[in-house]
C-alpha atoms as a PDB file:
ATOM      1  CA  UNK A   1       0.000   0.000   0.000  1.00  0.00           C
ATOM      2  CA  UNK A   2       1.999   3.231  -1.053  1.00  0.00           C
ATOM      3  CA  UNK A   3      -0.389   5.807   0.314  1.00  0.00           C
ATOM      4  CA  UNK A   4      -1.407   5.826   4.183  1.00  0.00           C
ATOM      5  CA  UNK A   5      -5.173   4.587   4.631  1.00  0.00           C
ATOM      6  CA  UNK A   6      -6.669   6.455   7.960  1.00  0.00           C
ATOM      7  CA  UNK A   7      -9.377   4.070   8.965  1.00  0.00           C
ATOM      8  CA  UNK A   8     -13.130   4.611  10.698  1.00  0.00           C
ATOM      9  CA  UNK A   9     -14.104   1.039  11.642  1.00  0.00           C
ATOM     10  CA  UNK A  10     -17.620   0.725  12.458  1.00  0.00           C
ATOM     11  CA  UNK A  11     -19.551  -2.414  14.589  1.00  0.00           C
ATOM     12  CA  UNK A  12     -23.148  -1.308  14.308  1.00  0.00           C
ATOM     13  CA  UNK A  13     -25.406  -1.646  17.270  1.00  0.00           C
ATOM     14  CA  UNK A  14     -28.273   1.013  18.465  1.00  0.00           C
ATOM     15  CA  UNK A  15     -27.198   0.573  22.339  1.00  0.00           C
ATOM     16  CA  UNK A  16     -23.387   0.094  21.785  1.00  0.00           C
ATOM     17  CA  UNK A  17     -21.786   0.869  18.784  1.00  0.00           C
ATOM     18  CA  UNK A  18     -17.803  -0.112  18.604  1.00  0.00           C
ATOM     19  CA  UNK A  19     -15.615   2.336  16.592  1.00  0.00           C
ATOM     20  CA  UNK A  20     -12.024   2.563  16.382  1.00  0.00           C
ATOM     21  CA  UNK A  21      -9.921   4.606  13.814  1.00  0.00           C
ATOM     22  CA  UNK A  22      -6.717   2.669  12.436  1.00  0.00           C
ATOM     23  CA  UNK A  23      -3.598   4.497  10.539  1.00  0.00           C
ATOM     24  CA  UNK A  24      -1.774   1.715   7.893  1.00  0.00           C
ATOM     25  CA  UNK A  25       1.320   2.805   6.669  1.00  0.00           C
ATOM     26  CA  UNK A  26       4.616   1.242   5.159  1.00  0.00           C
ATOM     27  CA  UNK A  27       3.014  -2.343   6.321  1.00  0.00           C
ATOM     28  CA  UNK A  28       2.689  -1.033  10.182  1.00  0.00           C
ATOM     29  CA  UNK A  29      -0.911  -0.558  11.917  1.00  0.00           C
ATOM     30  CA  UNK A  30      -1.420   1.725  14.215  1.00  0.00           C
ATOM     31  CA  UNK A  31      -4.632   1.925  16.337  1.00  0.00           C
ATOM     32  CA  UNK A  32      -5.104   5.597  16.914  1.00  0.00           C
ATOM     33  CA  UNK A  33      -8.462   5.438  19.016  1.00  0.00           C
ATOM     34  CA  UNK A  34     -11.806   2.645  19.551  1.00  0.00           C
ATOM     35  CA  UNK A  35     -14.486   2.805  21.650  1.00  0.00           C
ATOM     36  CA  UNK A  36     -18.025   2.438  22.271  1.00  0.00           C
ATOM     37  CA  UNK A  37     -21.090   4.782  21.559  1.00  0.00           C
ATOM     38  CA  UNK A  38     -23.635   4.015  24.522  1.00  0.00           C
ATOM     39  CA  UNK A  39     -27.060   4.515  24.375  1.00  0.00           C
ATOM     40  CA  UNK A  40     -28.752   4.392  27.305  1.00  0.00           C
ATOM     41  CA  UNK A  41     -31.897   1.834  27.249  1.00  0.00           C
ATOM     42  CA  UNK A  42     -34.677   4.360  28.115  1.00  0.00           C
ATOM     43  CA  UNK A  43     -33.628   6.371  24.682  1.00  0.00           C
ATOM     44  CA  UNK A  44     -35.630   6.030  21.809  1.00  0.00           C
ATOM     45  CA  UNK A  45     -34.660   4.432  18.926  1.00  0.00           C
ATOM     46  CA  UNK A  46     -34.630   8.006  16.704  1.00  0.00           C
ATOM     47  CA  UNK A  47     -32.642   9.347  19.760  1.00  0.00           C
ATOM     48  CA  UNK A  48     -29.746   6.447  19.555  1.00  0.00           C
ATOM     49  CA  UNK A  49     -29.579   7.012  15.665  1.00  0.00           C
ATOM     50  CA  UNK A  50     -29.019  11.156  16.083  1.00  0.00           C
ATOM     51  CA  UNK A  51     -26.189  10.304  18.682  1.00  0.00           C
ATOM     52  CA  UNK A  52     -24.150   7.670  16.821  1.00  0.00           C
ATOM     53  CA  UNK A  53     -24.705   9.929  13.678  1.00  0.00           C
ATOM     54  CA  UNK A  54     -23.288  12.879  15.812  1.00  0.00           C
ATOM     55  CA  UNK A  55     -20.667  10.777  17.961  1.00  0.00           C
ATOM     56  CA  UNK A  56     -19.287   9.264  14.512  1.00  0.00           C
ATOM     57  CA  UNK A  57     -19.425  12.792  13.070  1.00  0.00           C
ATOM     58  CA  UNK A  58     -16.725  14.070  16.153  1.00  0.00           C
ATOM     59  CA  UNK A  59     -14.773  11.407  15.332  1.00  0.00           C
ATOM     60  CA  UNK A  60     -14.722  12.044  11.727  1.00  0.00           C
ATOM     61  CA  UNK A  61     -13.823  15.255  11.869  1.00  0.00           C
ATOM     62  CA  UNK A  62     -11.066  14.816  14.868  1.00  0.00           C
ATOM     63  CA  UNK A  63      -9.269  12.080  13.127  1.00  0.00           C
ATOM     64  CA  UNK A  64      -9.819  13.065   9.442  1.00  0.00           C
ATOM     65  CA  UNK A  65     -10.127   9.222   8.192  1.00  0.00           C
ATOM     66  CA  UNK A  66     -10.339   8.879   4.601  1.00  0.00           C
ATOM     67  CA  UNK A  67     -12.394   5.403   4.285  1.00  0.00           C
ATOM     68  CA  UNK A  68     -14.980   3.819   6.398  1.00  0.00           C
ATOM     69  CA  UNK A  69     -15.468   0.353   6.619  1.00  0.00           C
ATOM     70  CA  UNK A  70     -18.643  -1.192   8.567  1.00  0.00           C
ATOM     71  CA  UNK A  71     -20.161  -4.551   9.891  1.00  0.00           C
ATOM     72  CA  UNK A  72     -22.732  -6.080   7.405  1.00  0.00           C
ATOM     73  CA  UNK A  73     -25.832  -6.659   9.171  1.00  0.00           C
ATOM     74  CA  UNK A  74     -25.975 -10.145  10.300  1.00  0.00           C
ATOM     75  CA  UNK A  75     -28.959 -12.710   9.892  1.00  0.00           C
ATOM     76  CA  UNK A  76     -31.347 -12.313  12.232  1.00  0.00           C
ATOM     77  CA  UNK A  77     -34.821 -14.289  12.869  1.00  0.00           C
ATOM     78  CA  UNK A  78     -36.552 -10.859  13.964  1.00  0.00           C
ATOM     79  CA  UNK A  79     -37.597  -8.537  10.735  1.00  0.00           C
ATOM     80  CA  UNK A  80     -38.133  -6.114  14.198  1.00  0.00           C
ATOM     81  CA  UNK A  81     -34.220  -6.455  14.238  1.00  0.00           C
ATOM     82  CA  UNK A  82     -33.248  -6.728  11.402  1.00  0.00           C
ATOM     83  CA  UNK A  83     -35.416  -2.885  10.203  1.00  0.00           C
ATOM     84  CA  UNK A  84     -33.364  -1.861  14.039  1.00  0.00           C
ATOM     85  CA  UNK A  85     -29.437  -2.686  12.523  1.00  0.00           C
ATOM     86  CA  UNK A  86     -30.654  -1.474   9.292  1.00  0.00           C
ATOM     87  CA  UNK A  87     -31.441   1.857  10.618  1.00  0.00           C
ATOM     88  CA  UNK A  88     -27.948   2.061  12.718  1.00  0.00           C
ATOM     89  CA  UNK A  89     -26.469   1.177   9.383  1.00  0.00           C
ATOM     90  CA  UNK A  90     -27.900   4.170   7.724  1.00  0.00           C
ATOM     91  CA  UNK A  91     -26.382   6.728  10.277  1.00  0.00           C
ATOM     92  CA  UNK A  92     -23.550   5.425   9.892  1.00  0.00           C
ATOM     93  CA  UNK A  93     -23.610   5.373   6.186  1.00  0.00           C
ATOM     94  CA  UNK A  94     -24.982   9.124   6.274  1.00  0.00           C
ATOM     95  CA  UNK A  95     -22.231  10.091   8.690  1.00  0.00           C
ATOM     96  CA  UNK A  96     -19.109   8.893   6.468  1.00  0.00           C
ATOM     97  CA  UNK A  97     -20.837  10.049   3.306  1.00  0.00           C
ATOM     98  CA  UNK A  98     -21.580  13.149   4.399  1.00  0.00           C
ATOM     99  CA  UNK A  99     -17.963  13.764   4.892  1.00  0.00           C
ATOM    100  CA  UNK A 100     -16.895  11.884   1.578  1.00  0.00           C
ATOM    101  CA  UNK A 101     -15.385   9.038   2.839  1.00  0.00           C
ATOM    102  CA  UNK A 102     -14.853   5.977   0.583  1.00  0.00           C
ATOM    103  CA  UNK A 103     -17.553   3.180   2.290  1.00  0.00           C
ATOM    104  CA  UNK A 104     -17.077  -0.786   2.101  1.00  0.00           C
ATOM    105  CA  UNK A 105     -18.686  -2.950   3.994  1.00  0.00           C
ATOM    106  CA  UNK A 106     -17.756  -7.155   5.790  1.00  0.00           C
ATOM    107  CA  UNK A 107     -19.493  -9.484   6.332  1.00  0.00           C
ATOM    108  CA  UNK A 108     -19.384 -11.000  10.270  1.00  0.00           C
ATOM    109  CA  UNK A 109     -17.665 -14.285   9.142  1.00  0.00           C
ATOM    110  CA  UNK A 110     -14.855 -12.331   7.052  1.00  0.00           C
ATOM    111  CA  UNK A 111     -13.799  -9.710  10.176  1.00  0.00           C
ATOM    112  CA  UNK A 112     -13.641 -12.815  12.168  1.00  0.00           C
ATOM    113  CA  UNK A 113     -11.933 -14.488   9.848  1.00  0.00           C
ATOM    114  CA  UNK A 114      -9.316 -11.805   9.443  1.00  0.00           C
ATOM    115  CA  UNK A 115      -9.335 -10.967  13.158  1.00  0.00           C
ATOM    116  CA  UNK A 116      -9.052 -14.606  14.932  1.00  0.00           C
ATOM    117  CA  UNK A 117      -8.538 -17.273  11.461  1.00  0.00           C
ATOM    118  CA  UNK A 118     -11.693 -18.724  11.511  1.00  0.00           C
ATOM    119  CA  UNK A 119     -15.088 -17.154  11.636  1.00  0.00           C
ATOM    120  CA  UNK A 120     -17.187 -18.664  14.169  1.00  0.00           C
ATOM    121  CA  UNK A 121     -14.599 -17.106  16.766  1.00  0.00           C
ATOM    122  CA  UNK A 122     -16.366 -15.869  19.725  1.00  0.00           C
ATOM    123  CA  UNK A 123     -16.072 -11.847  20.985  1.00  0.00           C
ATOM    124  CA  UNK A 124     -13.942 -12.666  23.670  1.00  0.00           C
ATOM    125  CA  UNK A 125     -11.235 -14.466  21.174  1.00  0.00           C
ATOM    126  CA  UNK A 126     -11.628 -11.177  19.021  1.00  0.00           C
ATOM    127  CA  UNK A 127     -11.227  -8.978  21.794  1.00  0.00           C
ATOM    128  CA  UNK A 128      -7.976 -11.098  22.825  1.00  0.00           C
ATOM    129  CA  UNK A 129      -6.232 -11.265  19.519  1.00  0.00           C
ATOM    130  CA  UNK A 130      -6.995  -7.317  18.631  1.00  0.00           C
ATOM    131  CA  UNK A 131      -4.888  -6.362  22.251  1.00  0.00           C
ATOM    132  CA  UNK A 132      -2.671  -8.879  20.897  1.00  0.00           C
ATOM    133  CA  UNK A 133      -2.671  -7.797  17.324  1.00  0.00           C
ATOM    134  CA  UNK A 134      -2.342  -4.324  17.888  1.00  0.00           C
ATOM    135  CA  UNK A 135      -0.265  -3.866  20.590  1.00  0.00           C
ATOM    136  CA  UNK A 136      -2.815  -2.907  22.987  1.00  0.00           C
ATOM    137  CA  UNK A 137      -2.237  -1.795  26.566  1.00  0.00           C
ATOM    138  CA  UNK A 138      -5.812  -3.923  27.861  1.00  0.00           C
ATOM    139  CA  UNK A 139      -8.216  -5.701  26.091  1.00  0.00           C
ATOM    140  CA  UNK A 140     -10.957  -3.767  24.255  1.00  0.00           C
ATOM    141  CA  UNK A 141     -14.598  -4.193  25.095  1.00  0.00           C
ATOM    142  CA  UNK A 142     -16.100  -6.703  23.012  1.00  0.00           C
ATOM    143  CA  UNK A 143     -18.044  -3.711  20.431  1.00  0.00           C
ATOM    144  CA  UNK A 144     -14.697  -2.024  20.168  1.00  0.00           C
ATOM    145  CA  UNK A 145     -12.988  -5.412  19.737  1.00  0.00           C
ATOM    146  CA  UNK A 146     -15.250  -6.171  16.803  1.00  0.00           C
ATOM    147  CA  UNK A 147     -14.819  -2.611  15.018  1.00  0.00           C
ATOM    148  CA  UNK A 148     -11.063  -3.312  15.280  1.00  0.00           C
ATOM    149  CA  UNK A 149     -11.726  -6.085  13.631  1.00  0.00           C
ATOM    150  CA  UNK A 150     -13.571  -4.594  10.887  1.00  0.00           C
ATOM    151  CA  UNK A 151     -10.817  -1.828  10.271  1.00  0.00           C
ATOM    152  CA  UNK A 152      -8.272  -4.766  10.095  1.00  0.00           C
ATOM    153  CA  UNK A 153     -10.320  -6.961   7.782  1.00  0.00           C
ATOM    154  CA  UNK A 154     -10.582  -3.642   5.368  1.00  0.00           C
ATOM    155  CA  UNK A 155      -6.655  -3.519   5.975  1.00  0.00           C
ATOM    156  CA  UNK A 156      -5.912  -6.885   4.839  1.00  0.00           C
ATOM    157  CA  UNK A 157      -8.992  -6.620   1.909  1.00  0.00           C
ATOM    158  CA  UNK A 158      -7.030  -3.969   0.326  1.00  0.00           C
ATOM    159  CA  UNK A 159      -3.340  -5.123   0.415  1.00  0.00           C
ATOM    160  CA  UNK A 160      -5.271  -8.186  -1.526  1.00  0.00           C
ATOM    161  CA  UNK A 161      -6.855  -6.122  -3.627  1.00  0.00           C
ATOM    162  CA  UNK A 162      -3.274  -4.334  -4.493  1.00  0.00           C
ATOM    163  CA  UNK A 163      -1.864  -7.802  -5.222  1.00  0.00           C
ATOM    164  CA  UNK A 164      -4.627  -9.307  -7.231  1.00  0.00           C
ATOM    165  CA  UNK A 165      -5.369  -6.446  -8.827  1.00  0.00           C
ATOM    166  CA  UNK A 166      -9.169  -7.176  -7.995  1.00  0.00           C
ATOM    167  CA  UNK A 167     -11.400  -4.401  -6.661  1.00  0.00           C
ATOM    168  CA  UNK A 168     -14.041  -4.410  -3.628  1.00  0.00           C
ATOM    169  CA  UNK A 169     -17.437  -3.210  -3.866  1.00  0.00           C
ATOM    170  CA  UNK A 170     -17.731   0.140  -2.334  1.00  0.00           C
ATOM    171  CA  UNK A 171     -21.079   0.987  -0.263  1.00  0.00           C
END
């Protein structure tokens, strides 16, 4: 990868969103921040969605990433659920696209994959192998954990991309 990438990682969730921002250059990661967006229970559901637009918004303009890359929404047996991620999804998609950042979205099984080498790994093995990964001082909470994972699964989709010469789907 010749040019730096500057990373917003995104685990959608409307009561705990993980984020972290990564910075890949010359081969080397570097996690520059993660956390998690908490919305309290008693919020509604349009009140959750303005705050992880806004929270993801701070963060955009803070750490000036040039790419986001999000969690795919995962099968789920309630459409109640499924309409819930879906919604988180789209403030997150307005939030990067709003400030022009490229958008590509993973698939659960392929951020495990890339995060642990298999993916049916549970959160805590995420969580364990980003600290160990990344160089982390303490383990990440488990939303963090997973947005870590995201940001490295983009990492490694676009070295691949370099050397194939394939492209990914953008969002």
């Amino acid at each position: 990868m010749a040019n730096p990438l500057r990373i917003l990682a995104v685990d959608p969730a409307l009561r705990c969103t993980g984020y972290a921002v990564l910075h890949h250059e010359a081969g080397q990661t570097r996690t520059v921040t993660y956390g998690v967006i908490q919305n309290p229970a008693k919020m509604l559901a349009s009140g959750c969605l303005v705050a992880i637009r806004e929270r993801l918004t701070e963060l955009i303009r803070e750490h000036q990433p040039t790419e986001c890359a999000v969690e795919a929404t995962i099968y789920v047996q309630s459409f109640r659920t499924a309409i819930t991620l879906g919604s988180v999804r789209g403030a997150v998609l307005i939030a990067a696209a709003e400030h022009g950042l490229a958008i590509y979205d993973y698939a659960p099984r392929e951020v495990k994959q890339a995060a642990v080498g298999k993916g049916a790994a549970a959160k805590e093995q995420v969580a364990f192998m980003m600290r160990s990964i990344l160089r982390l001082r303490e383990t990440p909470p488990a939303d963090a954990a997973d947005a870590l994972a995201v940001g490295l699964a983009h990492i490694q989709a676009v070295a691949g991309k370099l050397a194939t010469g394939t492209t990914r789907d953008r969002v």
